[in-house]
C-alpha atoms as a PDB file:
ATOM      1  CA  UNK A   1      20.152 -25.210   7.039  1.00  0.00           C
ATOM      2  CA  UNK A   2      17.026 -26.925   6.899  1.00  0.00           C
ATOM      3  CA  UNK A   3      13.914 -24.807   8.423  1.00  0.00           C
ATOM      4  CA  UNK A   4      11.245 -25.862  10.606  1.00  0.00           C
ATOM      5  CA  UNK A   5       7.678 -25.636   8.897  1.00  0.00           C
ATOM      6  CA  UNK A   6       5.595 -25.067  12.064  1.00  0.00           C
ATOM      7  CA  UNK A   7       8.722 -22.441  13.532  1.00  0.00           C
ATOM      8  CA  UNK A   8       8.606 -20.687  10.156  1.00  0.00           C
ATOM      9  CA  UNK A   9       4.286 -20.473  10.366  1.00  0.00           C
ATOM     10  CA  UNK A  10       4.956 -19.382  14.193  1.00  0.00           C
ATOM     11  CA  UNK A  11       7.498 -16.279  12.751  1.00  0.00           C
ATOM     12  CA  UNK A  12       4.497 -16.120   9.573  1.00  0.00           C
ATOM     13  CA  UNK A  13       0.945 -15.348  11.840  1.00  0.00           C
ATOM     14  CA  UNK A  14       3.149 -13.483  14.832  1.00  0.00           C
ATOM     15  CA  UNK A  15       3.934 -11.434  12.245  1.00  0.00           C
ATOM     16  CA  UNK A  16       0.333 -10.844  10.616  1.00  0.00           C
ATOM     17  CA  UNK A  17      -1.438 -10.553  14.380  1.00  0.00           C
ATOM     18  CA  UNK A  18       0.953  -8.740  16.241  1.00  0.00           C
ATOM     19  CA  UNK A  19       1.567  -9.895  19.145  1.00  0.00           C
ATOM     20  CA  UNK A  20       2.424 -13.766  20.798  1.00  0.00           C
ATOM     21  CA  UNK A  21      -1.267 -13.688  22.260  1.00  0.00           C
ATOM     22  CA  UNK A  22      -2.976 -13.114  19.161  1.00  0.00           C
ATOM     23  CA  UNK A  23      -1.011 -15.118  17.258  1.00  0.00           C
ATOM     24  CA  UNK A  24      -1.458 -18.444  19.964  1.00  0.00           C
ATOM     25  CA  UNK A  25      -5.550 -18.496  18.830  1.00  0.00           C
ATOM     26  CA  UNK A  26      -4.818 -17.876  15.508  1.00  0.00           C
ATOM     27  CA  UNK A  27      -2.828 -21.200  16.100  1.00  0.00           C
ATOM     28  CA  UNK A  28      -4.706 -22.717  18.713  1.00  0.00           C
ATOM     29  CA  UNK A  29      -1.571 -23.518  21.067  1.00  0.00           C
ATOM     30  CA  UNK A  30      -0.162 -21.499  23.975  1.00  0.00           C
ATOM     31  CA  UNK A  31       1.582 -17.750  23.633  1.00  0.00           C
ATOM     32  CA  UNK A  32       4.561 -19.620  25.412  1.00  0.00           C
ATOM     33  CA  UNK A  33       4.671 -22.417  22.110  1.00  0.00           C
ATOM     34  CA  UNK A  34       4.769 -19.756  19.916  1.00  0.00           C
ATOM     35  CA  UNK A  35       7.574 -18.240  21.991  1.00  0.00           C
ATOM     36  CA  UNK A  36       9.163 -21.174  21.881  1.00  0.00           C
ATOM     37  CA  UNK A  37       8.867 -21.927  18.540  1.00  0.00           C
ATOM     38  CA  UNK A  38      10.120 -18.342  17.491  1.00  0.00           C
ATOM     39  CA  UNK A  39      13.186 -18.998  19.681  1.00  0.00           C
ATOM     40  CA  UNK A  40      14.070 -22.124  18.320  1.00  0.00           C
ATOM     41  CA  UNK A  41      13.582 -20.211  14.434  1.00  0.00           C
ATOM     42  CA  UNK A  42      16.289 -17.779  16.297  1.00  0.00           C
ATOM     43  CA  UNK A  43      18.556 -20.377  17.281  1.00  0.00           C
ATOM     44  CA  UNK A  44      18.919 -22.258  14.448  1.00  0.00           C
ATOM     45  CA  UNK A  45      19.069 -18.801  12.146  1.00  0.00           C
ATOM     46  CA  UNK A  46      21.867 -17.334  15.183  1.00  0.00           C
ATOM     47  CA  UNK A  47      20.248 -14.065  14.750  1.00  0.00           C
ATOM     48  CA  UNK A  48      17.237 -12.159  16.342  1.00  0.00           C
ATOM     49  CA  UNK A  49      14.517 -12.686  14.090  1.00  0.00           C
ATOM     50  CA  UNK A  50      11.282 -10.388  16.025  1.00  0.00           C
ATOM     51  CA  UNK A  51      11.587  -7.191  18.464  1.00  0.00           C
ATOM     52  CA  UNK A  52       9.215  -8.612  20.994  1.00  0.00           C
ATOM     53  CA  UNK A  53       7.234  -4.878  21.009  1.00  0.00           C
ATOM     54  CA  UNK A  54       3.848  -4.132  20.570  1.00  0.00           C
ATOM     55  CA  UNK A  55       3.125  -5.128  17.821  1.00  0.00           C
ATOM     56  CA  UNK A  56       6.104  -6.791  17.249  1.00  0.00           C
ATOM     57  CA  UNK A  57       9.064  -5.586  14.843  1.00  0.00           C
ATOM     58  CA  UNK A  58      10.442  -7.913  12.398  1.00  0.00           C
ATOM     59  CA  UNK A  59      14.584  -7.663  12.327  1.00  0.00           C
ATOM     60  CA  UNK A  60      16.874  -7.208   9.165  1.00  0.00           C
ATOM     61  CA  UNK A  61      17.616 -11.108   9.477  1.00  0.00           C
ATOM     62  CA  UNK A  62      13.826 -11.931  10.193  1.00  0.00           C
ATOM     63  CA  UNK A  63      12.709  -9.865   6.858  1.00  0.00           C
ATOM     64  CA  UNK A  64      14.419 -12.696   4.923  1.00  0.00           C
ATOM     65  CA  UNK A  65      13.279 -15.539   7.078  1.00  0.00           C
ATOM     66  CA  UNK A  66      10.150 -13.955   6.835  1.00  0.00           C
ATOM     67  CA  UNK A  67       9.581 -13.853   2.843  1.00  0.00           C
ATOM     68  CA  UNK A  68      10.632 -17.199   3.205  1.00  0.00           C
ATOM     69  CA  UNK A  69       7.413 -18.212   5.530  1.00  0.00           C
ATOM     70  CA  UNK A  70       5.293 -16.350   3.332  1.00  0.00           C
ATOM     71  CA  UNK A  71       6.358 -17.910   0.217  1.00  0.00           C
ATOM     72  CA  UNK A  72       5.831 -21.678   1.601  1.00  0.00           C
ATOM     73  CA  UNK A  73       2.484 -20.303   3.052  1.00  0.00           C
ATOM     74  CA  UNK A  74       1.211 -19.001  -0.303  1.00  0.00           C
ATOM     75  CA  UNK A  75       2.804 -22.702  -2.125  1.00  0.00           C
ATOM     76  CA  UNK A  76       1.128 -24.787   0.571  1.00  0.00           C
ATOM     77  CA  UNK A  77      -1.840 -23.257   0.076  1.00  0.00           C
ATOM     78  CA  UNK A  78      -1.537 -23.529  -3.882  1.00  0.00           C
ATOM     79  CA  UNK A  79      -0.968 -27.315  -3.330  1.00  0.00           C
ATOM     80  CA  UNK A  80      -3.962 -27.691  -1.407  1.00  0.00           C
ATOM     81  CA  UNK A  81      -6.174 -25.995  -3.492  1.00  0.00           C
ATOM     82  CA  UNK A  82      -5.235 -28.679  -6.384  1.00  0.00           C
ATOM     83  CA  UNK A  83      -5.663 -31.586  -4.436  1.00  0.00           C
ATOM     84  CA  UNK A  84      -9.080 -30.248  -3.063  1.00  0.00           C
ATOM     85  CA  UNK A  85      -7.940 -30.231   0.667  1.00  0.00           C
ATOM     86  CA  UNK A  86      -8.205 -27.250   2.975  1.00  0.00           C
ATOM     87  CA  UNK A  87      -5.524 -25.973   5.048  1.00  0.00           C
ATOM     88  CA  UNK A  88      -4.445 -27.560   8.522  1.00  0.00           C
ATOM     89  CA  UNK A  89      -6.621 -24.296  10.422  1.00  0.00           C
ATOM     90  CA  UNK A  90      -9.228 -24.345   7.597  1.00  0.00           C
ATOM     91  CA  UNK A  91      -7.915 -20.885   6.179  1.00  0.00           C
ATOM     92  CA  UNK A  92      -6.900 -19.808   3.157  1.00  0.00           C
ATOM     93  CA  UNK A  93      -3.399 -18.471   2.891  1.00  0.00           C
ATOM     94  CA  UNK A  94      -3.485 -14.748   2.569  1.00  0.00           C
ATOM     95  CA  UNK A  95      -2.034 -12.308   0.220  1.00  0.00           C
ATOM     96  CA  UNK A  96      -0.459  -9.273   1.428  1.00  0.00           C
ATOM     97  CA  UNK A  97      -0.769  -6.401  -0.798  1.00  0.00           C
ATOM     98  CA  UNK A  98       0.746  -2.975  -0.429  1.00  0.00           C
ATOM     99  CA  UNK A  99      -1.334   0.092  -2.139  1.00  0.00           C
ATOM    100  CA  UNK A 100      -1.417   3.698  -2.417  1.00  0.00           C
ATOM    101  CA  UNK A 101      -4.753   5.424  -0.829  1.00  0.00           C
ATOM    102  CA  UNK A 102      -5.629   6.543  -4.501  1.00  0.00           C
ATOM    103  CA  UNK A 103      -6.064   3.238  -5.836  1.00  0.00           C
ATOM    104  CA  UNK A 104      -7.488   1.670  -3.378  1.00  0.00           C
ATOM    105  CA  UNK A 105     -10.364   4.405  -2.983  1.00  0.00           C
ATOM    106  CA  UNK A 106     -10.316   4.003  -6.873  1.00  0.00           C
ATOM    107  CA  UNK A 107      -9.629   0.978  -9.330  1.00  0.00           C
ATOM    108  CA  UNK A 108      -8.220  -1.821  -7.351  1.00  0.00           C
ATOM    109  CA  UNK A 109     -11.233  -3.023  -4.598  1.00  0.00           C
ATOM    110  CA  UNK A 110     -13.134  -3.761  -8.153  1.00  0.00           C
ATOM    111  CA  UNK A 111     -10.268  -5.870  -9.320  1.00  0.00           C
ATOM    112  CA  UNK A 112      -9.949  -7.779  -6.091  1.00  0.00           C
ATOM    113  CA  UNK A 113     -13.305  -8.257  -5.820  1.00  0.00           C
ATOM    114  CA  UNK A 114     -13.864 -10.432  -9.628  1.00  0.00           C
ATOM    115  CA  UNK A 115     -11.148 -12.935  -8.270  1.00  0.00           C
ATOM    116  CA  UNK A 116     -12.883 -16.455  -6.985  1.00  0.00           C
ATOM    117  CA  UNK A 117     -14.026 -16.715  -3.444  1.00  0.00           C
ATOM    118  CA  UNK A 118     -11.777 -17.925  -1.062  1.00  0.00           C
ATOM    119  CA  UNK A 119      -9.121 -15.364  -2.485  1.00  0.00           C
ATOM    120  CA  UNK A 120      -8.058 -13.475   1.289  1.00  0.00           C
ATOM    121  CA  UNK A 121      -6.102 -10.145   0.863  1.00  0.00           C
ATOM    122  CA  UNK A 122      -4.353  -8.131   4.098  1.00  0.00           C
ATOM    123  CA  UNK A 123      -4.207  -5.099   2.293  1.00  0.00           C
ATOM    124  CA  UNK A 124      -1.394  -2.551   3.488  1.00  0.00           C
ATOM    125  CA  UNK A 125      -1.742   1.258   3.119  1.00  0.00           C
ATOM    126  CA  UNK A 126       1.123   3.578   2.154  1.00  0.00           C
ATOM    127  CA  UNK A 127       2.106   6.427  -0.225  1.00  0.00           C
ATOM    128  CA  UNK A 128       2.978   5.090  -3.330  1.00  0.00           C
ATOM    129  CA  UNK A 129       6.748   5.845  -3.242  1.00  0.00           C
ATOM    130  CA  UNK A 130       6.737   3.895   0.012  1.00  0.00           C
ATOM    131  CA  UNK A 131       5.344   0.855  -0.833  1.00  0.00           C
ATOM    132  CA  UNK A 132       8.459  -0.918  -1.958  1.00  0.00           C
ATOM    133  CA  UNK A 133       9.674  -0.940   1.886  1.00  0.00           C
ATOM    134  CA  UNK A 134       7.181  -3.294   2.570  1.00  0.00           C
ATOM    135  CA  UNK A 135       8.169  -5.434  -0.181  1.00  0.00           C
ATOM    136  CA  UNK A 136      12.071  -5.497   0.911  1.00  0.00           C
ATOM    137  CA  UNK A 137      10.931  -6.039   4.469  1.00  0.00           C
ATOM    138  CA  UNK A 138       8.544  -9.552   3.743  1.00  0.00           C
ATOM    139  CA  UNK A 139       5.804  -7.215   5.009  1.00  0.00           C
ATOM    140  CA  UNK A 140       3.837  -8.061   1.641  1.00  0.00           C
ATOM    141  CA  UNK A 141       4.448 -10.376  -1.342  1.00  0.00           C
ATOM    142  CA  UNK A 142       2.799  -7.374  -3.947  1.00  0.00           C
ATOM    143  CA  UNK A 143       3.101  -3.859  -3.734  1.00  0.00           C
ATOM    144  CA  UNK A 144       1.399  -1.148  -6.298  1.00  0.00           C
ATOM    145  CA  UNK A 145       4.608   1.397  -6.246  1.00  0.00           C
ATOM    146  CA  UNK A 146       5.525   4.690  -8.269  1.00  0.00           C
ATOM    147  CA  UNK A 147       9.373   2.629  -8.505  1.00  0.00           C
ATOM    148  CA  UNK A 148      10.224   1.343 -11.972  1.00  0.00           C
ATOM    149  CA  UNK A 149      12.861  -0.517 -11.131  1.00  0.00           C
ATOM    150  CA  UNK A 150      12.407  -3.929  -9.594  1.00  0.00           C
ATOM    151  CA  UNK A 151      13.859  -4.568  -6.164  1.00  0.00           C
ATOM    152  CA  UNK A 152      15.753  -7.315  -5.517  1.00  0.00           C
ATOM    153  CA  UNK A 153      13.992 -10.966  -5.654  1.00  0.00           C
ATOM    154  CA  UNK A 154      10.764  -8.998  -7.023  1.00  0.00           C
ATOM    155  CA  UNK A 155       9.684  -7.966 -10.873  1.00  0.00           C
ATOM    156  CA  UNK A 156       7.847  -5.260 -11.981  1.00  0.00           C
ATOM    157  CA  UNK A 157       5.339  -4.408 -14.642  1.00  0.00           C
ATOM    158  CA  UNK A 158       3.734  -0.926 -15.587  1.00  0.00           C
ATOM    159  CA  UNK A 159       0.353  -0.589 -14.431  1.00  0.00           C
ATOM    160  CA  UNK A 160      -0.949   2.969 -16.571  1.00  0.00           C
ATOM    161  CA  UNK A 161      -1.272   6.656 -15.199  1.00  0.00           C
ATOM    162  CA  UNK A 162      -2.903   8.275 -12.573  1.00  0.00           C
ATOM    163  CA  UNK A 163      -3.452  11.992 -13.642  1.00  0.00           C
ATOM    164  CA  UNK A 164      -3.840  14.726 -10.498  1.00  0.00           C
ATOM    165  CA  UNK A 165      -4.806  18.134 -10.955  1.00  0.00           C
ATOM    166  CA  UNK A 166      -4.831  21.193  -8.699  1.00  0.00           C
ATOM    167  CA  UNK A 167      -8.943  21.629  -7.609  1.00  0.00           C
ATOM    168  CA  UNK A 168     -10.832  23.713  -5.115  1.00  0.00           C
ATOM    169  CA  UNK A 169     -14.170  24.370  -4.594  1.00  0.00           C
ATOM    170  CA  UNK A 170     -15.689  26.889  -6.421  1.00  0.00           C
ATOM    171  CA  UNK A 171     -16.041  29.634  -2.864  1.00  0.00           C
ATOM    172  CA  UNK A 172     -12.664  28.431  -2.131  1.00  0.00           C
ATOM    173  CA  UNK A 173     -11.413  29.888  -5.453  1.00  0.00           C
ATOM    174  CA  UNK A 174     -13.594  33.258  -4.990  1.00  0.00           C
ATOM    175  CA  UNK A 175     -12.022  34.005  -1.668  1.00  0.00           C
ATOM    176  CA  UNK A 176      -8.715  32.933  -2.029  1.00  0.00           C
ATOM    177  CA  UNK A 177      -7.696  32.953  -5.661  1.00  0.00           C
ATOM    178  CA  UNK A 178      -9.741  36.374  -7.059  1.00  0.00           C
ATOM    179  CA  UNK A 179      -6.726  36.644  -9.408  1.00  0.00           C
ATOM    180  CA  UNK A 180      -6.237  33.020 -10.203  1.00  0.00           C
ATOM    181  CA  UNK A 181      -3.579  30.542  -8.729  1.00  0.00           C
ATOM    182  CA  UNK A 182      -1.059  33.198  -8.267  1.00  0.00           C
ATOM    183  CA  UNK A 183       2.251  32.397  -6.495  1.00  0.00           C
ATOM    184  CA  UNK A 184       1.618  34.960  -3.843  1.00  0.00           C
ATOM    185  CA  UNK A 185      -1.649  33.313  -3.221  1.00  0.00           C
ATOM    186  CA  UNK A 186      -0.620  30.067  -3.242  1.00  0.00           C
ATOM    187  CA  UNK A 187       2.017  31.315  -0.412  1.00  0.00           C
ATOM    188  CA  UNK A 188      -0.825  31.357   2.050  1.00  0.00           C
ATOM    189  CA  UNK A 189      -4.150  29.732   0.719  1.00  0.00           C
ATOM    190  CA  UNK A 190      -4.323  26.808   2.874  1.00  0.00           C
ATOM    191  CA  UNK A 191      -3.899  23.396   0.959  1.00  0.00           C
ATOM    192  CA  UNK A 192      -5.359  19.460   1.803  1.00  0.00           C
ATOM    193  CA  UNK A 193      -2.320  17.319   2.357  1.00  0.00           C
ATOM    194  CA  UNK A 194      -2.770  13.253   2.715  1.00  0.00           C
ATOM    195  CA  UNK A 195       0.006  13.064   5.204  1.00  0.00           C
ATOM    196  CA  UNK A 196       4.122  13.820   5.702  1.00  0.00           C
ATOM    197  CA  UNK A 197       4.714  11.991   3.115  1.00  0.00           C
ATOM    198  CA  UNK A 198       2.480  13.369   0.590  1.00  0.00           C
ATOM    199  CA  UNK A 199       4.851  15.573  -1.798  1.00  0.00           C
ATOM    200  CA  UNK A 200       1.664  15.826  -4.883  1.00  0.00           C
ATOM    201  CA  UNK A 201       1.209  19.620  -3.755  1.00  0.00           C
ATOM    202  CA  UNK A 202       4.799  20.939  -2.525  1.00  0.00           C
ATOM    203  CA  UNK A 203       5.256  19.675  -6.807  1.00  0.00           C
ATOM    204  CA  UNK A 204       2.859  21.611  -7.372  1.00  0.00           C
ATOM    205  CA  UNK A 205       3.934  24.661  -5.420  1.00  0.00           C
ATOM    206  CA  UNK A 206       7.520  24.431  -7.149  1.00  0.00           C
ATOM    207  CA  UNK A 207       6.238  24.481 -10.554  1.00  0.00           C
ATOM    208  CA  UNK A 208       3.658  27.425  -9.874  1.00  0.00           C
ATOM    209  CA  UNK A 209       6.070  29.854  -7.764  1.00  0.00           C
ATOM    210  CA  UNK A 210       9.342  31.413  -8.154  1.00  0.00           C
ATOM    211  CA  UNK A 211      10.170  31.057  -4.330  1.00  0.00           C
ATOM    212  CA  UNK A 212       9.683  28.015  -1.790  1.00  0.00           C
ATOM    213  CA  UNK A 213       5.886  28.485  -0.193  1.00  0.00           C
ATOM    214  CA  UNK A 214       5.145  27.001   2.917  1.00  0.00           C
ATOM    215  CA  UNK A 215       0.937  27.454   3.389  1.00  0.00           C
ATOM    216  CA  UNK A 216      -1.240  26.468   6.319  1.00  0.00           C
ATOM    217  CA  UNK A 217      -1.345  22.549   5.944  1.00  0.00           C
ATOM    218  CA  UNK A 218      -4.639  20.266   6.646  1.00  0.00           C
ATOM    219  CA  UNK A 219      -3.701  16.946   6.961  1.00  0.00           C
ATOM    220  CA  UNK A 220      -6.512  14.462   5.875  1.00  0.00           C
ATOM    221  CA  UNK A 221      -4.682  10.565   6.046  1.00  0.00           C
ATOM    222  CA  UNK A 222      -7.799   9.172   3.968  1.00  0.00           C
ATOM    223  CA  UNK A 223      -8.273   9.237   0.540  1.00  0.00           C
ATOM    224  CA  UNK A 224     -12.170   9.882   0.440  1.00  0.00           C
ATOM    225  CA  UNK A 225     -12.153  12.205   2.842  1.00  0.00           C
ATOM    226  CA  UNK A 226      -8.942  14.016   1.461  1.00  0.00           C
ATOM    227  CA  UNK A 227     -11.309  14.378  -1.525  1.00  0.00           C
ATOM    228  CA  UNK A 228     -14.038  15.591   0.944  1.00  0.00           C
ATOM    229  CA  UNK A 229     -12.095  18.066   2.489  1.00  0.00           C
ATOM    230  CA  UNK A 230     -11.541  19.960  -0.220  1.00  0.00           C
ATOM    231  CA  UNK A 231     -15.009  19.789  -1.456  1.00  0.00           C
ATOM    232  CA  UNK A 232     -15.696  21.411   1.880  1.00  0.00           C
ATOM    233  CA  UNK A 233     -13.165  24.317   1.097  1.00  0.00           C
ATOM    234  CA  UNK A 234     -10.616  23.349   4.012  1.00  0.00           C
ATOM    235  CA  UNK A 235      -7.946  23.790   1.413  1.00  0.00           C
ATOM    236  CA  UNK A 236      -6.651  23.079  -2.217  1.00  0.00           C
ATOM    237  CA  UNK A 237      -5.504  19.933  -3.428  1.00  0.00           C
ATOM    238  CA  UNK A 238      -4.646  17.523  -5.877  1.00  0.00           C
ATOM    239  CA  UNK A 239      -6.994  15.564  -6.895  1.00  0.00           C
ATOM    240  CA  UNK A 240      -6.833  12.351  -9.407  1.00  0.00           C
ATOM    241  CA  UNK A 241      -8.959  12.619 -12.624  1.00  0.00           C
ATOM    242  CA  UNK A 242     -10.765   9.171 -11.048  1.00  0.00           C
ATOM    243  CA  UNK A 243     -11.985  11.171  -8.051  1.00  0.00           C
ATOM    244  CA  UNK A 244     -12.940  14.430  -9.501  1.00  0.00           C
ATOM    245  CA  UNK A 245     -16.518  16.099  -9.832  1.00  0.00           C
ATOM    246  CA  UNK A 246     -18.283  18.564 -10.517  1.00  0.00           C
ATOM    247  CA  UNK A 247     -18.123  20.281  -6.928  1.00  0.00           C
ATOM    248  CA  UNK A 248     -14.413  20.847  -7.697  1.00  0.00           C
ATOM    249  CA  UNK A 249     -12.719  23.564 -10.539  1.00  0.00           C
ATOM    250  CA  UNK A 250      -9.493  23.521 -11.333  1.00  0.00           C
ATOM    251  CA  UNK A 251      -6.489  25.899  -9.921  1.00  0.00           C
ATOM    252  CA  UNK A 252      -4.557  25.961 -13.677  1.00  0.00           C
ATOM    253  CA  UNK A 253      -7.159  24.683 -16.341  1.00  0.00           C
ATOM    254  CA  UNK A 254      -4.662  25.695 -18.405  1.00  0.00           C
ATOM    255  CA  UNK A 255      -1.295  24.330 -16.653  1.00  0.00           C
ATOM    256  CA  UNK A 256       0.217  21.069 -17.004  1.00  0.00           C
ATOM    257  CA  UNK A 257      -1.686  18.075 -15.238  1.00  0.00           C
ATOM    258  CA  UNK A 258       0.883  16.002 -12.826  1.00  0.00           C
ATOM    259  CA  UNK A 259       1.210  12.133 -13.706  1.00  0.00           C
ATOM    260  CA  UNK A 260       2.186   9.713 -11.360  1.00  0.00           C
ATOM    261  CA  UNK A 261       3.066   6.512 -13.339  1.00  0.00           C
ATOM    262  CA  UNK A 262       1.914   3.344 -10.948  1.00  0.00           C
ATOM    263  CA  UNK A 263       3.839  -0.397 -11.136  1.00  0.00           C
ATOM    264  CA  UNK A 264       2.535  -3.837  -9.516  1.00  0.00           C
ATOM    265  CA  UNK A 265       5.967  -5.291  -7.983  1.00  0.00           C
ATOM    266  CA  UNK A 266       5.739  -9.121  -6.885  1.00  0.00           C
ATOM    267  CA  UNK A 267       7.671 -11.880  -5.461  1.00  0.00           C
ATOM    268  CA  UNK A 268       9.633 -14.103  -8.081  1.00  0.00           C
ATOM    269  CA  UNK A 269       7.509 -17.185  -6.977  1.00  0.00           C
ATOM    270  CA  UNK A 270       5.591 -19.411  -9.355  1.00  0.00           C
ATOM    271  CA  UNK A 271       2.016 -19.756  -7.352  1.00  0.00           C
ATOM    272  CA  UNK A 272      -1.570 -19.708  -8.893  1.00  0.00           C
ATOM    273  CA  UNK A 273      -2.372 -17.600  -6.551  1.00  0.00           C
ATOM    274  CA  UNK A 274      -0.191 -14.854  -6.898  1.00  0.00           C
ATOM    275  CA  UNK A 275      -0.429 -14.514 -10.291  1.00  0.00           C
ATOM    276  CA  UNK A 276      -4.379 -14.541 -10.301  1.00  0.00           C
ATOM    277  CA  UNK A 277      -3.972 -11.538  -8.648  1.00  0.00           C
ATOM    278  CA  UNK A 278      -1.633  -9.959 -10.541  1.00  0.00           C
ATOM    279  CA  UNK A 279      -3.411 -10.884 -14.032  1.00  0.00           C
ATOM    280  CA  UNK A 280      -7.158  -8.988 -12.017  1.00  0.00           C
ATOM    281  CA  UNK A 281      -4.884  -6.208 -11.205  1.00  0.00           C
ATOM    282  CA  UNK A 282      -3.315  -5.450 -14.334  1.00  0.00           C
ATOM    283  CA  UNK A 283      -6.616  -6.016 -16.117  1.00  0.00           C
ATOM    284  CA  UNK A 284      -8.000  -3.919 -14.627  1.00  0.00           C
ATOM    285  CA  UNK A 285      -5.529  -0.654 -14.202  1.00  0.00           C
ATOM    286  CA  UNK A 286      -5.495  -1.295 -18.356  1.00  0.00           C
ATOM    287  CA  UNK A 287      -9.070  -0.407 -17.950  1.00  0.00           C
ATOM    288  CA  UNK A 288      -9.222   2.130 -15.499  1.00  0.00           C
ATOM    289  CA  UNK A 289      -5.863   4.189 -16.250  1.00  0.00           C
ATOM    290  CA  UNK A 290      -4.652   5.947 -18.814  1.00  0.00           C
END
């Protein structure tokens, strides 16, 4: 089967803007040539590629046609920067990138940041046990993941450590844990949570109690203000190492801290690009974590 370029870019920036509308500017042709050219991608794949939704949903079969898009996208763009051109719209190609709240309210803005201009990131937030999805999907062409194991089409590479410990503040502790970090306390102190998927403090409720304890839960979806919220005694939480201070005292000091070991998956794909990014990111998680 031989693929259209401007069909696959159509099924590409749909993708990135969200709807046919957006994606037309971004283009500079009419919603109904995007349409078009999205149906012809379907035609010739003989498969649904987009749920036409708000936003739009990519498909199983548009997930693969999708990392394909993304990977010419990222190659043209390589080519282009050798030969000293610029892009047909002027942009540079971006690069997708899922992380985990932690690190990106933490080591990885830093890293991003020493990389030459013209370097564009679409940075995509998720917990990191989660972040692989958006790698199997096409969704993004990195992800910084708590999986070892490389998914398929991707490798992986160990980035270092984040270490988490139980904290409070300090009138938190007085009111709530007179007796220390007790399980019976625990069982109804309230405790920060990041969101659903956020399992760093159920962990830590398993290791400290003998039964399961279910305690009034604030959810806080943001990592600086998850930080915050503890500082202003809404609850307990756990809190990396990199984000502690001296507001904050510790649950256990004398318990085991909780390590969550972090990996950068990527694309197999040769491109400059890429692997500029991937050579900042490691650098600098060998400086930042343990």
């Amino acid at each position: 089967m031989e693929f259209d370029l401007s069909q696959l870019r159509a099924l590409s920036v749909t993708v990135s803007e969200g709807t046919f509308e957006a994606a037309a500017r971004r283009l500079h042709v009419t919603p109904s040539a995007v349409s078009q050219r999205i149906k012809a991608l379907e035609s010739a794949v003989g498969s649904v590629l987009l749920q036409r939704t708000k936003p739009v949903e990519v498909t199983e079969s548009g997930q693969a046609v999708l990392r394909l898009a993304r990977q010419i996208e990222i190659l043209t763009a390589d080519t282009h920067r050798e030969l000293g051109d610029e892009l047909d719209d002027g942009r540079p190609a971006s690069v997708p990138i899922a992380v985990n709240a932690d690190s990106l309210a933490t080591w990885i803005l830093p890293a991003l940041a020493a990389l030459p201009p013209g370097t564009v990131f679409d940075l995509h937030l998720d917990d990191q046990d989660h972040t692989t999805a958006l790698l199997r999907s096409g969704a993004v062409m990195a992800a910084v993941t708590a999986v070892a194991r490389p998914i398929q089409g991707c490798t992986s590479s160990r980035l270092g450590t984040m270490r988490y410990r139980a904290r409070c503040s300090a009138e938190f502790a007085a009111r709530w844990f007179p007796e220390g970090a007790t399980p019976a306390a625990l069982a109804v102190a309230p405790v920060v949570v990041f969101d659903t998927k956020d399992d760093l403090q159920d962990a830590f409720l398993r290791r400290a109690g003998r039964r399961r304890a279910d305690p009034p839960r604030q959810f806080v979806p943001s990592s600086a203000d998850f930080v915050r919220a503890v500082e202003l005694g809404l609850g307990w939480g756990m809190i990396p190492d990199l984000q502690a201070s001296d507001r904050l005292v510790e649950l256990d000091p004398a318990g085991d801290a909780t390590d969550v070991a972090l990996y950068w998956q990527q694309w197999q794909l040769r491109s400059a690009t890429l692997d500029r990014v991937a050579e900042a990111v490691r650098e600098a998680a060998t400086a930042t974590l343990r």
